[in-house]
C-alpha atoms as a PDB file:
ATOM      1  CA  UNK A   1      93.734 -56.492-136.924  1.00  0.00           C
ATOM      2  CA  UNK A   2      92.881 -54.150-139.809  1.00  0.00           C
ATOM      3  CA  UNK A   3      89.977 -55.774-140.783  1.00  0.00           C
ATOM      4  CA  UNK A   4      88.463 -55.429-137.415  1.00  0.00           C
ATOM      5  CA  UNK A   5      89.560 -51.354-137.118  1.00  0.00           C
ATOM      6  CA  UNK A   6      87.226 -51.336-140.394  1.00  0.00           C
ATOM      7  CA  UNK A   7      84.364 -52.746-138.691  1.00  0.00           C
ATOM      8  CA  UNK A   8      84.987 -51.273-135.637  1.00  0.00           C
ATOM      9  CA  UNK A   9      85.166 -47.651-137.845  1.00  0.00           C
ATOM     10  CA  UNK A  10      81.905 -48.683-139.708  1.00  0.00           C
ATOM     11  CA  UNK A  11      80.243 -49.679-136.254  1.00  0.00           C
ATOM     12  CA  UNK A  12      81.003 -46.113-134.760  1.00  0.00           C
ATOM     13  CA  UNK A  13      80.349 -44.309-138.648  1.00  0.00           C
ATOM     14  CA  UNK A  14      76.617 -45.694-138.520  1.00  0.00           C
ATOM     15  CA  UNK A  15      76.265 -44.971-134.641  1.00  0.00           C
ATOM     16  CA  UNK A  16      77.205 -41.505-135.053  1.00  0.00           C
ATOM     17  CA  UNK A  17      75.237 -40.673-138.455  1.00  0.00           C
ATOM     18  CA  UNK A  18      71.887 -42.318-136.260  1.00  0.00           C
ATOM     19  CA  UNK A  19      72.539 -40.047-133.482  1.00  0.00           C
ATOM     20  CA  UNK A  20      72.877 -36.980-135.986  1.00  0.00           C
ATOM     21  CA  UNK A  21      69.233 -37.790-137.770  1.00  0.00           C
ATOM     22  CA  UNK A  22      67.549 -37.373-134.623  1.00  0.00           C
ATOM     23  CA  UNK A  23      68.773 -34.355-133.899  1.00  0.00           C
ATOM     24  CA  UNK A  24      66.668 -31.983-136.164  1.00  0.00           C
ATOM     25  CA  UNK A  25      63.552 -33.833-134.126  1.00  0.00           C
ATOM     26  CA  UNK A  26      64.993 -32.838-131.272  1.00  0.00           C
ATOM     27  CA  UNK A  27      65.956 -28.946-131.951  1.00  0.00           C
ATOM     28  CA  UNK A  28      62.148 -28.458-133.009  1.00  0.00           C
ATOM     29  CA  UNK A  29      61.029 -30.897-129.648  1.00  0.00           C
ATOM     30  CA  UNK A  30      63.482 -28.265-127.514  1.00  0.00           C
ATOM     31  CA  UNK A  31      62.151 -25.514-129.677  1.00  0.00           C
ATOM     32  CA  UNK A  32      58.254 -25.596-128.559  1.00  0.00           C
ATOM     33  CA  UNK A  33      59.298 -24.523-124.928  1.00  0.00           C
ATOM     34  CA  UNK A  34      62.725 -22.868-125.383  1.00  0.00           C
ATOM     35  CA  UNK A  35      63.867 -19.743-127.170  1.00  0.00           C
ATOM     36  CA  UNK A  36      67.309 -20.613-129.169  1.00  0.00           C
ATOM     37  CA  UNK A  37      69.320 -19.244-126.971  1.00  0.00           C
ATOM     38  CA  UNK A  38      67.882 -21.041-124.106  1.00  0.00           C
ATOM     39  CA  UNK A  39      68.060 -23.522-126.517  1.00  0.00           C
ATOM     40  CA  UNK A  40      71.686 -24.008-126.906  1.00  0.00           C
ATOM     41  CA  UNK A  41      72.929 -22.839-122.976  1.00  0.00           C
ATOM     42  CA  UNK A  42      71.377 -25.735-122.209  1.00  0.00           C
ATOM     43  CA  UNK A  43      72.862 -27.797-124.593  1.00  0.00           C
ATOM     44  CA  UNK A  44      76.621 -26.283-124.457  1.00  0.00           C
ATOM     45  CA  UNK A  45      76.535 -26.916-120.848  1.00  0.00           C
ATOM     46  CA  UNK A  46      75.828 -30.713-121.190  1.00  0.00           C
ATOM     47  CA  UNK A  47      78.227 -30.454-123.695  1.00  0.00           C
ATOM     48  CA  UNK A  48      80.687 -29.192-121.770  1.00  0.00           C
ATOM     49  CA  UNK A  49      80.526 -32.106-119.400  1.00  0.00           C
ATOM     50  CA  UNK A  50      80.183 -34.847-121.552  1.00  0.00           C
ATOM     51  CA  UNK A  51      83.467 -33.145-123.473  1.00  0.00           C
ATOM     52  CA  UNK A  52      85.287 -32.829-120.159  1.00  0.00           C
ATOM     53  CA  UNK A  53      84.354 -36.842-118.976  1.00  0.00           C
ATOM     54  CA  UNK A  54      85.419 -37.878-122.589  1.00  0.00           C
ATOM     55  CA  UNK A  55      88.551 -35.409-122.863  1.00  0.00           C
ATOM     56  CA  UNK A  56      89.985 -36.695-119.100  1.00  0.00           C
ATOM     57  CA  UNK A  57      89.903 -39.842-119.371  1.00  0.00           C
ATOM     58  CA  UNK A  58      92.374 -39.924-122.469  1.00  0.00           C
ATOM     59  CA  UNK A  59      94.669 -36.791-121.340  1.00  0.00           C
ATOM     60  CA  UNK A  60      95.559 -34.799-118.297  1.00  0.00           C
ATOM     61  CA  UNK A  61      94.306 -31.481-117.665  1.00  0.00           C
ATOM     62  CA  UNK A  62      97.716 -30.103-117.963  1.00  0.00           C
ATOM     63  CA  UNK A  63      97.870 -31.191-121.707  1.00  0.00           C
ATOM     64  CA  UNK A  64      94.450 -29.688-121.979  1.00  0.00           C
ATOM     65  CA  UNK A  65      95.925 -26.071-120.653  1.00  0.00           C
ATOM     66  CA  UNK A  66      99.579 -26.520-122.433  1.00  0.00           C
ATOM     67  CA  UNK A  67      97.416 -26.140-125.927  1.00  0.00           C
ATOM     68  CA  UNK A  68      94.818 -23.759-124.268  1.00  0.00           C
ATOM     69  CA  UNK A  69      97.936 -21.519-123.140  1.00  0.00           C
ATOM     70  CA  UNK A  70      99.511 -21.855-126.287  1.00  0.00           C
ATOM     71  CA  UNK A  71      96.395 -20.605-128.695  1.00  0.00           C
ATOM     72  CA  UNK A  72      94.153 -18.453-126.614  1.00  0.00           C
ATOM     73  CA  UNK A  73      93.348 -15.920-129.451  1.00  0.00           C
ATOM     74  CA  UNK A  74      92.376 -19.288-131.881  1.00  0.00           C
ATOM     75  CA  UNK A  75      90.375 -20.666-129.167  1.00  0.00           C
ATOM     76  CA  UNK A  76      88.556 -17.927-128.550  1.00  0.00           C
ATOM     77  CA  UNK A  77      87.684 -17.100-132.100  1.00  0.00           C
ATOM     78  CA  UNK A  78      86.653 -20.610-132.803  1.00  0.00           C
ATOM     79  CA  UNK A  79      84.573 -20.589-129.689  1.00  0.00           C
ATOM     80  CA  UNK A  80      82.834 -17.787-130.884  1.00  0.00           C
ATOM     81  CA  UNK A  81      82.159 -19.246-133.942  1.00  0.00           C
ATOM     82  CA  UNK A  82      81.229 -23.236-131.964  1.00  0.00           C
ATOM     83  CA  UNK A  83      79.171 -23.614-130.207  1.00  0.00           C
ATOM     84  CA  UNK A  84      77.910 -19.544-130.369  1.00  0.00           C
ATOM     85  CA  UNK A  85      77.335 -17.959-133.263  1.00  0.00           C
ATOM     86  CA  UNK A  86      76.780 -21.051-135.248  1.00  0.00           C
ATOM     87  CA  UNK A  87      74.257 -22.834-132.945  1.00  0.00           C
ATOM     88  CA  UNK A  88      71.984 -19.697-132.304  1.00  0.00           C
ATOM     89  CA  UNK A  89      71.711 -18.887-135.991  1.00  0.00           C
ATOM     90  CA  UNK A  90      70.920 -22.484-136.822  1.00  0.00           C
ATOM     91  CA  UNK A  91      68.521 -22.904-133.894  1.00  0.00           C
ATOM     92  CA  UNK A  92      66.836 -19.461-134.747  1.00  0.00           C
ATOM     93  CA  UNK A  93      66.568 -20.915-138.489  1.00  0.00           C
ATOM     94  CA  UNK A  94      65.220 -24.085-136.901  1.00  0.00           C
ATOM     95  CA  UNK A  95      62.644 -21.752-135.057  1.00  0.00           C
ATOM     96  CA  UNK A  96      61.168 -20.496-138.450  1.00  0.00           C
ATOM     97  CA  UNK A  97      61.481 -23.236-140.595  1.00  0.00           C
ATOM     98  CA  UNK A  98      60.078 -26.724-141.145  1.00  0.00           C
ATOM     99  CA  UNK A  99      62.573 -28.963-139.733  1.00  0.00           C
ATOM    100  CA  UNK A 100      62.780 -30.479-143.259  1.00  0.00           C
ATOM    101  CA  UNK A 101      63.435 -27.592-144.996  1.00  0.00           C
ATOM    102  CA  UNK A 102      66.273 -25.886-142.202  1.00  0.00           C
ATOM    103  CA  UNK A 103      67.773 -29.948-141.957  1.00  0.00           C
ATOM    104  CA  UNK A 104      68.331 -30.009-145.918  1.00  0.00           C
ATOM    105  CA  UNK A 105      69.727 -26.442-146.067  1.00  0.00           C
ATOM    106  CA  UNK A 106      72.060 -26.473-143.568  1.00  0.00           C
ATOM    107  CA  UNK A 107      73.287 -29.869-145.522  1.00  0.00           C
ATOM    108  CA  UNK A 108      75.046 -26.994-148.109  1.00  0.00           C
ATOM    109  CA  UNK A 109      78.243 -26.642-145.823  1.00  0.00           C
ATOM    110  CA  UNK A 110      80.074 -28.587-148.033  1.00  0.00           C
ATOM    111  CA  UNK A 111      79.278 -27.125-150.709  1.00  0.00           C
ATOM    112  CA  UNK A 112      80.211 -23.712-148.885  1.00  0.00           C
ATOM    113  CA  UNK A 113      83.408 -24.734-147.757  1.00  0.00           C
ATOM    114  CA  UNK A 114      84.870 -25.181-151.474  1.00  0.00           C
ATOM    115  CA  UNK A 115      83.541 -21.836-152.019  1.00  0.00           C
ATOM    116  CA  UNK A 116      85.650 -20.282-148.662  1.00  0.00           C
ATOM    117  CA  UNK A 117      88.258 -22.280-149.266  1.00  0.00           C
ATOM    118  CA  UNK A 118      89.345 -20.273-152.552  1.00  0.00           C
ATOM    119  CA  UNK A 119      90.136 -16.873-150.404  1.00  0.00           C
ATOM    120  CA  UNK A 120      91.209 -18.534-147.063  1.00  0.00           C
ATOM    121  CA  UNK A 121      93.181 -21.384-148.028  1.00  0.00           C
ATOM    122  CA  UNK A 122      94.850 -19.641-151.472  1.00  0.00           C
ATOM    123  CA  UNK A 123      92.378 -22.946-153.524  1.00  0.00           C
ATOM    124  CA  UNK A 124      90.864 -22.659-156.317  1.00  0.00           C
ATOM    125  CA  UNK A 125      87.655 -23.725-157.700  1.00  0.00           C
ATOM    126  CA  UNK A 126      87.546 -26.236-160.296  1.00  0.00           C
ATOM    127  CA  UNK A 127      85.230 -26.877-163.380  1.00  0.00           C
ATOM    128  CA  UNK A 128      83.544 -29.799-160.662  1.00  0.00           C
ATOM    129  CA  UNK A 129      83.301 -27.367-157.998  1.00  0.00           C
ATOM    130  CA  UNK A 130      80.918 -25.241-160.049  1.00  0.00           C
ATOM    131  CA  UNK A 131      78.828 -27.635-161.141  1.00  0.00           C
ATOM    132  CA  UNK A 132      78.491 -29.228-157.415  1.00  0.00           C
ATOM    133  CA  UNK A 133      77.636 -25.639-156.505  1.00  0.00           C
ATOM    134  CA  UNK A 134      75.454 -24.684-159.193  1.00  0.00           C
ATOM    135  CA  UNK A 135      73.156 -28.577-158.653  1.00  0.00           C
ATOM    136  CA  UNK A 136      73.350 -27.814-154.818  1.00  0.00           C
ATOM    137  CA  UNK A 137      71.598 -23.941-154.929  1.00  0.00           C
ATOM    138  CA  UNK A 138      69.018 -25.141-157.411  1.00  0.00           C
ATOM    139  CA  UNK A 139      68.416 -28.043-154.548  1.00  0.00           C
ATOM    140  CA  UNK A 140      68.215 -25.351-151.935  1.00  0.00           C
ATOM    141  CA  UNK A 141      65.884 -23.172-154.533  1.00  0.00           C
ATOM    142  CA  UNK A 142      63.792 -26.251-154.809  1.00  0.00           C
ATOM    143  CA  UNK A 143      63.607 -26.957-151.016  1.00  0.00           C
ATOM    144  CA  UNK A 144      63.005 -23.602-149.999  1.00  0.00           C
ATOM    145  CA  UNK A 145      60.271 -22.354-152.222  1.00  0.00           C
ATOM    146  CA  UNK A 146      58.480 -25.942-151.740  1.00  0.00           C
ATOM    147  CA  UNK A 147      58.786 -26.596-155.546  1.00  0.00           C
ATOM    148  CA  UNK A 148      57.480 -23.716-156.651  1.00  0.00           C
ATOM    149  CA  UNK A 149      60.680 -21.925-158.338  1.00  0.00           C
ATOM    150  CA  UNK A 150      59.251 -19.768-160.357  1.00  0.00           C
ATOM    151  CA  UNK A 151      56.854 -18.464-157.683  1.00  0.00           C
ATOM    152  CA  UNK A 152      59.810 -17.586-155.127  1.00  0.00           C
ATOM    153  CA  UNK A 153      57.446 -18.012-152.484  1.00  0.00           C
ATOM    154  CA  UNK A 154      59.429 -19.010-149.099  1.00  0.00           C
ATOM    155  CA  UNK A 155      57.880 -20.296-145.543  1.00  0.00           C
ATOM    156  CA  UNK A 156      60.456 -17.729-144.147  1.00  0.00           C
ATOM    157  CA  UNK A 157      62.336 -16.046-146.113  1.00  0.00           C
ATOM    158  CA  UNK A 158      65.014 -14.615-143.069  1.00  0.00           C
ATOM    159  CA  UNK A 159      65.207 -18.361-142.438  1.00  0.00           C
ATOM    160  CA  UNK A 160      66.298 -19.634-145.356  1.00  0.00           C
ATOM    161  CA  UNK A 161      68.524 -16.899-145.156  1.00  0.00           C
ATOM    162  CA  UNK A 162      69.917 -17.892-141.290  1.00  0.00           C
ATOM    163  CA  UNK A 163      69.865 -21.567-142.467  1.00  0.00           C
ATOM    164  CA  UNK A 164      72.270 -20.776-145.352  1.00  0.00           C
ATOM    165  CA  UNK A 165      74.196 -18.257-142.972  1.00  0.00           C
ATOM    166  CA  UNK A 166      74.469 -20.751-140.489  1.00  0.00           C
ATOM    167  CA  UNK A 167      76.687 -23.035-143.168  1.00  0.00           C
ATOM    168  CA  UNK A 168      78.889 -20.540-143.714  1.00  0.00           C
ATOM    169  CA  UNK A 169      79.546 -20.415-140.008  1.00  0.00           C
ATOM    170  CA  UNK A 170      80.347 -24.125-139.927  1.00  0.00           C
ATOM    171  CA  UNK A 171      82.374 -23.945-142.916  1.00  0.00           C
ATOM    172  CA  UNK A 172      85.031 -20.967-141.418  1.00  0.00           C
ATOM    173  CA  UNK A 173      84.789 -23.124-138.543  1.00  0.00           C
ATOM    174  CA  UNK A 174      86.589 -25.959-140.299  1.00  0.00           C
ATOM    175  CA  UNK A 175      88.326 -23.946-142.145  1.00  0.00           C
ATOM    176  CA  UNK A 176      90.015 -22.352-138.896  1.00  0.00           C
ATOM    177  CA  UNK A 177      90.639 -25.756-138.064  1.00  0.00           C
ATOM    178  CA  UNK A 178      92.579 -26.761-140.481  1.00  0.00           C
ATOM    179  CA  UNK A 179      95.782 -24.937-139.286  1.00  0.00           C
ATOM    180  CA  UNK A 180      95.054 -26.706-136.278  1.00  0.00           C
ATOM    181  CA  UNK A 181      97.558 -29.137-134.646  1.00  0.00           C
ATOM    182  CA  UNK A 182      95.753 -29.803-131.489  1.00  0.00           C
ATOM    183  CA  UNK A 183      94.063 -33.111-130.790  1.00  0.00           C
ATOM    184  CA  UNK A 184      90.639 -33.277-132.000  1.00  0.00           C
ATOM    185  CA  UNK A 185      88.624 -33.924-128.784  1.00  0.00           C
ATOM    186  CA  UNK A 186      90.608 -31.527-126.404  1.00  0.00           C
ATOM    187  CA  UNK A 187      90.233 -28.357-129.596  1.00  0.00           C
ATOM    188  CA  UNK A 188      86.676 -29.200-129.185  1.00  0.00           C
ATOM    189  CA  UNK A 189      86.467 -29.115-125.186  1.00  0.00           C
ATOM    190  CA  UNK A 190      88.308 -26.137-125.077  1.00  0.00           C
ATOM    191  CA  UNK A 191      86.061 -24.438-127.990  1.00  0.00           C
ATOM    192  CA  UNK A 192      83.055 -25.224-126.109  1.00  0.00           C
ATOM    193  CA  UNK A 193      84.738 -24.104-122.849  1.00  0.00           C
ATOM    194  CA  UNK A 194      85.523 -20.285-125.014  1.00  0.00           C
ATOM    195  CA  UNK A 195      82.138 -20.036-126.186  1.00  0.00           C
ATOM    196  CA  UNK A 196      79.831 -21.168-123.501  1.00  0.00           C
ATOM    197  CA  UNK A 197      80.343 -18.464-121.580  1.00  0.00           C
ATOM    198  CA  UNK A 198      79.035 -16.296-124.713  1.00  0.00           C
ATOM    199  CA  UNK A 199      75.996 -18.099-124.640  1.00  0.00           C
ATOM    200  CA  UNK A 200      75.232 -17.715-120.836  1.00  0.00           C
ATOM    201  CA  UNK A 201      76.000 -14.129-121.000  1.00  0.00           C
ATOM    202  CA  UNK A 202      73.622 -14.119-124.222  1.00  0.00           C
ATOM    203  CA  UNK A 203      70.847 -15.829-122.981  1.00  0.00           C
ATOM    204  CA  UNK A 204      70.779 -13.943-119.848  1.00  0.00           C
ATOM    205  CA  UNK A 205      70.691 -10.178-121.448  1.00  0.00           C
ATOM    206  CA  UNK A 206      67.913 -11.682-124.288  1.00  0.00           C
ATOM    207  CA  UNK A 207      65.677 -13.949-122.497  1.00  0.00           C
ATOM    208  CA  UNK A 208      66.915 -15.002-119.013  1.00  0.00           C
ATOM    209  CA  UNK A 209      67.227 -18.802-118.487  1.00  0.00           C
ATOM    210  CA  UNK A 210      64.235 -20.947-118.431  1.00  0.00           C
ATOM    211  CA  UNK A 211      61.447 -21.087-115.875  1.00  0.00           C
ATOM    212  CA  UNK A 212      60.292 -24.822-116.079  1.00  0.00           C
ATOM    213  CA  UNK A 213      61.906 -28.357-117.190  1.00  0.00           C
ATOM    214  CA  UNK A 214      59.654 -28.395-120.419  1.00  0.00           C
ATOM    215  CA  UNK A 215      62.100 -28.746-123.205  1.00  0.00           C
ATOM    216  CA  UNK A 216      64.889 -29.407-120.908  1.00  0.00           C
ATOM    217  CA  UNK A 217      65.358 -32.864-121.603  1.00  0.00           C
ATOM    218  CA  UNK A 218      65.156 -32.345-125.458  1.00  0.00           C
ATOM    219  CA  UNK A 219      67.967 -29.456-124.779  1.00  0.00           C
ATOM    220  CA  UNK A 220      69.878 -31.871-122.986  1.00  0.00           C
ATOM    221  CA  UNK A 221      69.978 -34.385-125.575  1.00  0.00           C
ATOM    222  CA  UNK A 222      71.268 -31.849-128.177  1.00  0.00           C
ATOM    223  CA  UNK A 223      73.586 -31.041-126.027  1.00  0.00           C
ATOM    224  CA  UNK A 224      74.951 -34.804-125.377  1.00  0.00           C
ATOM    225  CA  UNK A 225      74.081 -36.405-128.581  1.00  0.00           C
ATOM    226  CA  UNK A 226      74.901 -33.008-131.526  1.00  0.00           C
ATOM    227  CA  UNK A 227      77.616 -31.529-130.069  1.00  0.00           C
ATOM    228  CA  UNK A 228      79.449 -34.066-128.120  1.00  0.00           C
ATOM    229  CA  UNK A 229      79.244 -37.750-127.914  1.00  0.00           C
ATOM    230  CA  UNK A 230      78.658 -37.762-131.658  1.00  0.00           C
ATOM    231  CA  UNK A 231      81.562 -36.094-133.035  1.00  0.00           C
ATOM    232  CA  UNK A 232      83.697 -38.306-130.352  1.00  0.00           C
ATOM    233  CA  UNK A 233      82.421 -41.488-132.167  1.00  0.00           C
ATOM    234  CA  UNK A 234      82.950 -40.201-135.866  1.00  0.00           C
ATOM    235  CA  UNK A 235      86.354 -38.789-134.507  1.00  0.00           C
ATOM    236  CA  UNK A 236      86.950 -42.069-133.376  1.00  0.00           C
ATOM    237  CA  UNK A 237      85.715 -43.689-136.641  1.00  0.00           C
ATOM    238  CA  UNK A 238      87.489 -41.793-138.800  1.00  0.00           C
ATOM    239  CA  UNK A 239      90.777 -42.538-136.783  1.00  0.00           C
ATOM    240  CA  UNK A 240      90.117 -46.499-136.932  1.00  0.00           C
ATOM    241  CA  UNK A 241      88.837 -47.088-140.670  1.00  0.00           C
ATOM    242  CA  UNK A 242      91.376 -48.106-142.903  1.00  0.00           C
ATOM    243  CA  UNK A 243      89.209 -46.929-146.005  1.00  0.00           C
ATOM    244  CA  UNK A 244      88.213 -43.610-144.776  1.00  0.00           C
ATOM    245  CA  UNK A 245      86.021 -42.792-147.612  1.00  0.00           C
ATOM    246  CA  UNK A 246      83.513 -45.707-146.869  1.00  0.00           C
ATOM    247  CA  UNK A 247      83.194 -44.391-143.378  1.00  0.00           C
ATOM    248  CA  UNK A 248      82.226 -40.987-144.903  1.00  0.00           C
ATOM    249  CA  UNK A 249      80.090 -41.596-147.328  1.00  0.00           C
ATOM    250  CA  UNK A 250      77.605 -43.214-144.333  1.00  0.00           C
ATOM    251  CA  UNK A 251      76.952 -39.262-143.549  1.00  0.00           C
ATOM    252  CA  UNK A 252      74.952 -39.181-146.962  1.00  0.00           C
ATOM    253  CA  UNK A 253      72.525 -41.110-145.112  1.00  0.00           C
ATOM    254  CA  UNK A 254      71.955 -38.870-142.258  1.00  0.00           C
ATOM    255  CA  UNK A 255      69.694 -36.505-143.881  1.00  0.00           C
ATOM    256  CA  UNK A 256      67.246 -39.269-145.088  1.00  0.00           C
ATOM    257  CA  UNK A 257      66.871 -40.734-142.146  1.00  0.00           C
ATOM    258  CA  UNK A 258      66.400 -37.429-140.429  1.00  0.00           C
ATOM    259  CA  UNK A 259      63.031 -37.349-142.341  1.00  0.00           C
ATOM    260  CA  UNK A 260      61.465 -40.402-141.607  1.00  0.00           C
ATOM    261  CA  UNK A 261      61.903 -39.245-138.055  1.00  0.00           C
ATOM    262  CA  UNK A 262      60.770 -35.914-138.711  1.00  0.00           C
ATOM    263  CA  UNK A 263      57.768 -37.340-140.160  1.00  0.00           C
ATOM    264  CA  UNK A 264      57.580 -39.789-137.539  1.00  0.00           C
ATOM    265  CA  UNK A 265      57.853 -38.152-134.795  1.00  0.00           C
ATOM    266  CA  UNK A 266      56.951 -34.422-135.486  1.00  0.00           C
ATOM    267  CA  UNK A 267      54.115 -35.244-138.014  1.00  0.00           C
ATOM    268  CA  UNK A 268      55.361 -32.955-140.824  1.00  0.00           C
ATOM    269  CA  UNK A 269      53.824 -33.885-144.072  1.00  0.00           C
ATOM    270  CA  UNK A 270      57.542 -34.487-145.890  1.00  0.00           C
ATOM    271  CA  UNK A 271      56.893 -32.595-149.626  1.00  0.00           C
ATOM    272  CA  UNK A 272      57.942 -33.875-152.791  1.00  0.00           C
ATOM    273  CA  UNK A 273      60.072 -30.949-153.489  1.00  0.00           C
ATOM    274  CA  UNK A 274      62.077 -31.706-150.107  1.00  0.00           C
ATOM    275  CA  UNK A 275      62.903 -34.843-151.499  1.00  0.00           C
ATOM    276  CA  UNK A 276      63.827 -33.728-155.022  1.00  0.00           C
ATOM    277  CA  UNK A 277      65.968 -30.856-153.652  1.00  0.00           C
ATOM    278  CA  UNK A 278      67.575 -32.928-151.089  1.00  0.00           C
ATOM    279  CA  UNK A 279      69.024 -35.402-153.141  1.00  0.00           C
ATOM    280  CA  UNK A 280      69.910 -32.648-155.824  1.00  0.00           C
ATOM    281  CA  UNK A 281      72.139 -31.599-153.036  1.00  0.00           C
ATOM    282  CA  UNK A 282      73.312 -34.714-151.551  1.00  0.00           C
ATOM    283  CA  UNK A 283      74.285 -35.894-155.766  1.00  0.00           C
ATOM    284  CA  UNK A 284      76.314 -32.720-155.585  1.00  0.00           C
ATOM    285  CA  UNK A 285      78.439 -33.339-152.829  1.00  0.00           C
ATOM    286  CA  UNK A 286      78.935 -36.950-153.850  1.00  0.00           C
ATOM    287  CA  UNK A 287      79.678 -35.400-157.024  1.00  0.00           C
ATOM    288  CA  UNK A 288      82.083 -33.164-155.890  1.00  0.00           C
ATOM    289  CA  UNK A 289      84.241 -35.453-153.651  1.00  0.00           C
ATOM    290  CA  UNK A 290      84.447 -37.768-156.371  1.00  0.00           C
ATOM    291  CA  UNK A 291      86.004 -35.214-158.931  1.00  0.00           C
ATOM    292  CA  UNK A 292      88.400 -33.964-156.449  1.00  0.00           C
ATOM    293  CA  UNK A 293      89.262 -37.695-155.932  1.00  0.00           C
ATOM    294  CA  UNK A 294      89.867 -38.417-159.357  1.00  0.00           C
ATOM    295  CA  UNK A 295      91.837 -35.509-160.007  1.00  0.00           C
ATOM    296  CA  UNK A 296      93.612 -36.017-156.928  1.00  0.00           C
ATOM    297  CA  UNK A 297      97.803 -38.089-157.975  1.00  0.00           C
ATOM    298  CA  UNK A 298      97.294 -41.516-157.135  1.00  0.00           C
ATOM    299  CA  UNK A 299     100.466 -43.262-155.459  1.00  0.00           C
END
């Protein structure tokens, strides 16, 4: 039975890291009709749904209001972080940037999440952690400035700048989370159900909803495939895999495969430097997780 949890984990680990590389194509597809914030009321609507259907048919909707009753203040902070704030800086960065540069950036919340961990969770940083941090920002200097360091010359500069914001976002987000006893699936449903509201109210003071159905469908496929279904399979996988860590490490690929579509599909020329920086920061990551693993007591 064990073996076939592993393959069942690995089956929904690949599905899920698929559905994430398409995702950046479909932000910048969504993005050449639809303002951001259009962008993502959209999407957290369909996301709402799809969270509800999947939420339902595991608990009751009293269980879902026990925990929503029992944490309103967490539930609205964390919806104000996901799907709000986080989604319209990283869809705003998305709006300035090459896909492949904004894709590999916001890859950094890993890296960021060591570095919030130190005054939010009382951790500190270790010798690894520096040097995982130090590889990852001369990825993102690479990336951003197209290989061209010295030069400092950016496609946006206030993009690179909401890109890396936009990590920080995520990591507080999981950070938050970690205090966080509720079940994974009904914490997300109820943080979507917080903060789209936000968005509505957001969208309809900036830019008002959308006229037409171009970029509709693209919206709606964020909305299903980024910020629902998705995390429900790598929740899922993550739940099933006896060896957790081979299950995570499929994320690595993600990004890659994200470019061949974004080549593919959206006919940026991928540079050399995007490349170089990416796996910079993908080695640093890896890097760090396999310190912390080492140093971490073995039973």
């Amino acid at each position: 039975m064990g073996v076939q949890n592993q393959k069942q984990a690995m089956v929904l680990g690949i599905s899920a890291v698929l559905l994430w590389s398409t995702v950046a194509t479909a932000f910048k597809l969504a993005l050449q009709h639809l303002t951001p914030l259009q962008l993502l009321s959209i999407a957290s609507v369909t996301s709402v749904v799809v969270l509800f259907v999947a939420v339902i048919r595991r608990h009751s909707w009293c269980e879902v209001m026990v925990f929503w009753k029992k944490y309103p203040l967490r539930f609205a902070v964390l919806g104000a972080l996901n799907p709000f704030l986080y989604y319209v800086i990283l869809f705003q960065a998305y709006d300035l940037l090459p896909a492949q540069q904004a894709q590999s950036l916001n890859y950094t919340w890993a890296l960021v999440l060591s570095l919030l961990a130190v005054p939010i969770l009382g951790q500190s940083l270790q010798r690894s952690d520096i040097i995982a941090l130090v590889i990852g920002y001369l990825g993102v200097l690479v990336i951003s400035t197209r290989g061209d360091v010295l030069g400092m010359e950016f496609v946006s500069g206030f993009g690179v700048a909401l890109a890396l914001f936009s990590t920080v976002l995520w990591a507080l987000y999981w950070l938050i989370n970690t205090k966080n006893e509720t079940p994974s699936e009904i914490s997300l449903l109820l943080c979507f159900l917080n903060g789209t509201p936000l968005v509505l109210l957001a969208t309809l003071l900036v830019d008002g909803m959308p006229n037409g159905m171009a970029g509709v469908v693209s919206a709606v496929y964020v909305g299903v495939f980024e910020m629902g279904v998705t995390f429900i399979l790598w929740m899922n996988a993550m739940k099933l895999a006896m060896y957790a860590s081979r299950v995570s490490n499929l994320i690595f690929l993600s990004p890659f495969l994200s470019l061949i579509l974004i080549h593919s599909i959206l006919g940026e020329e991928i540079a050399n430097a995007t490349y170089l920086g990416l796996v910079m920061i993908v080695l640093a990551v890896v890097y760090q997780q396999y310190a912390a693993y080492r140093t971490k007591p073995q039973c």
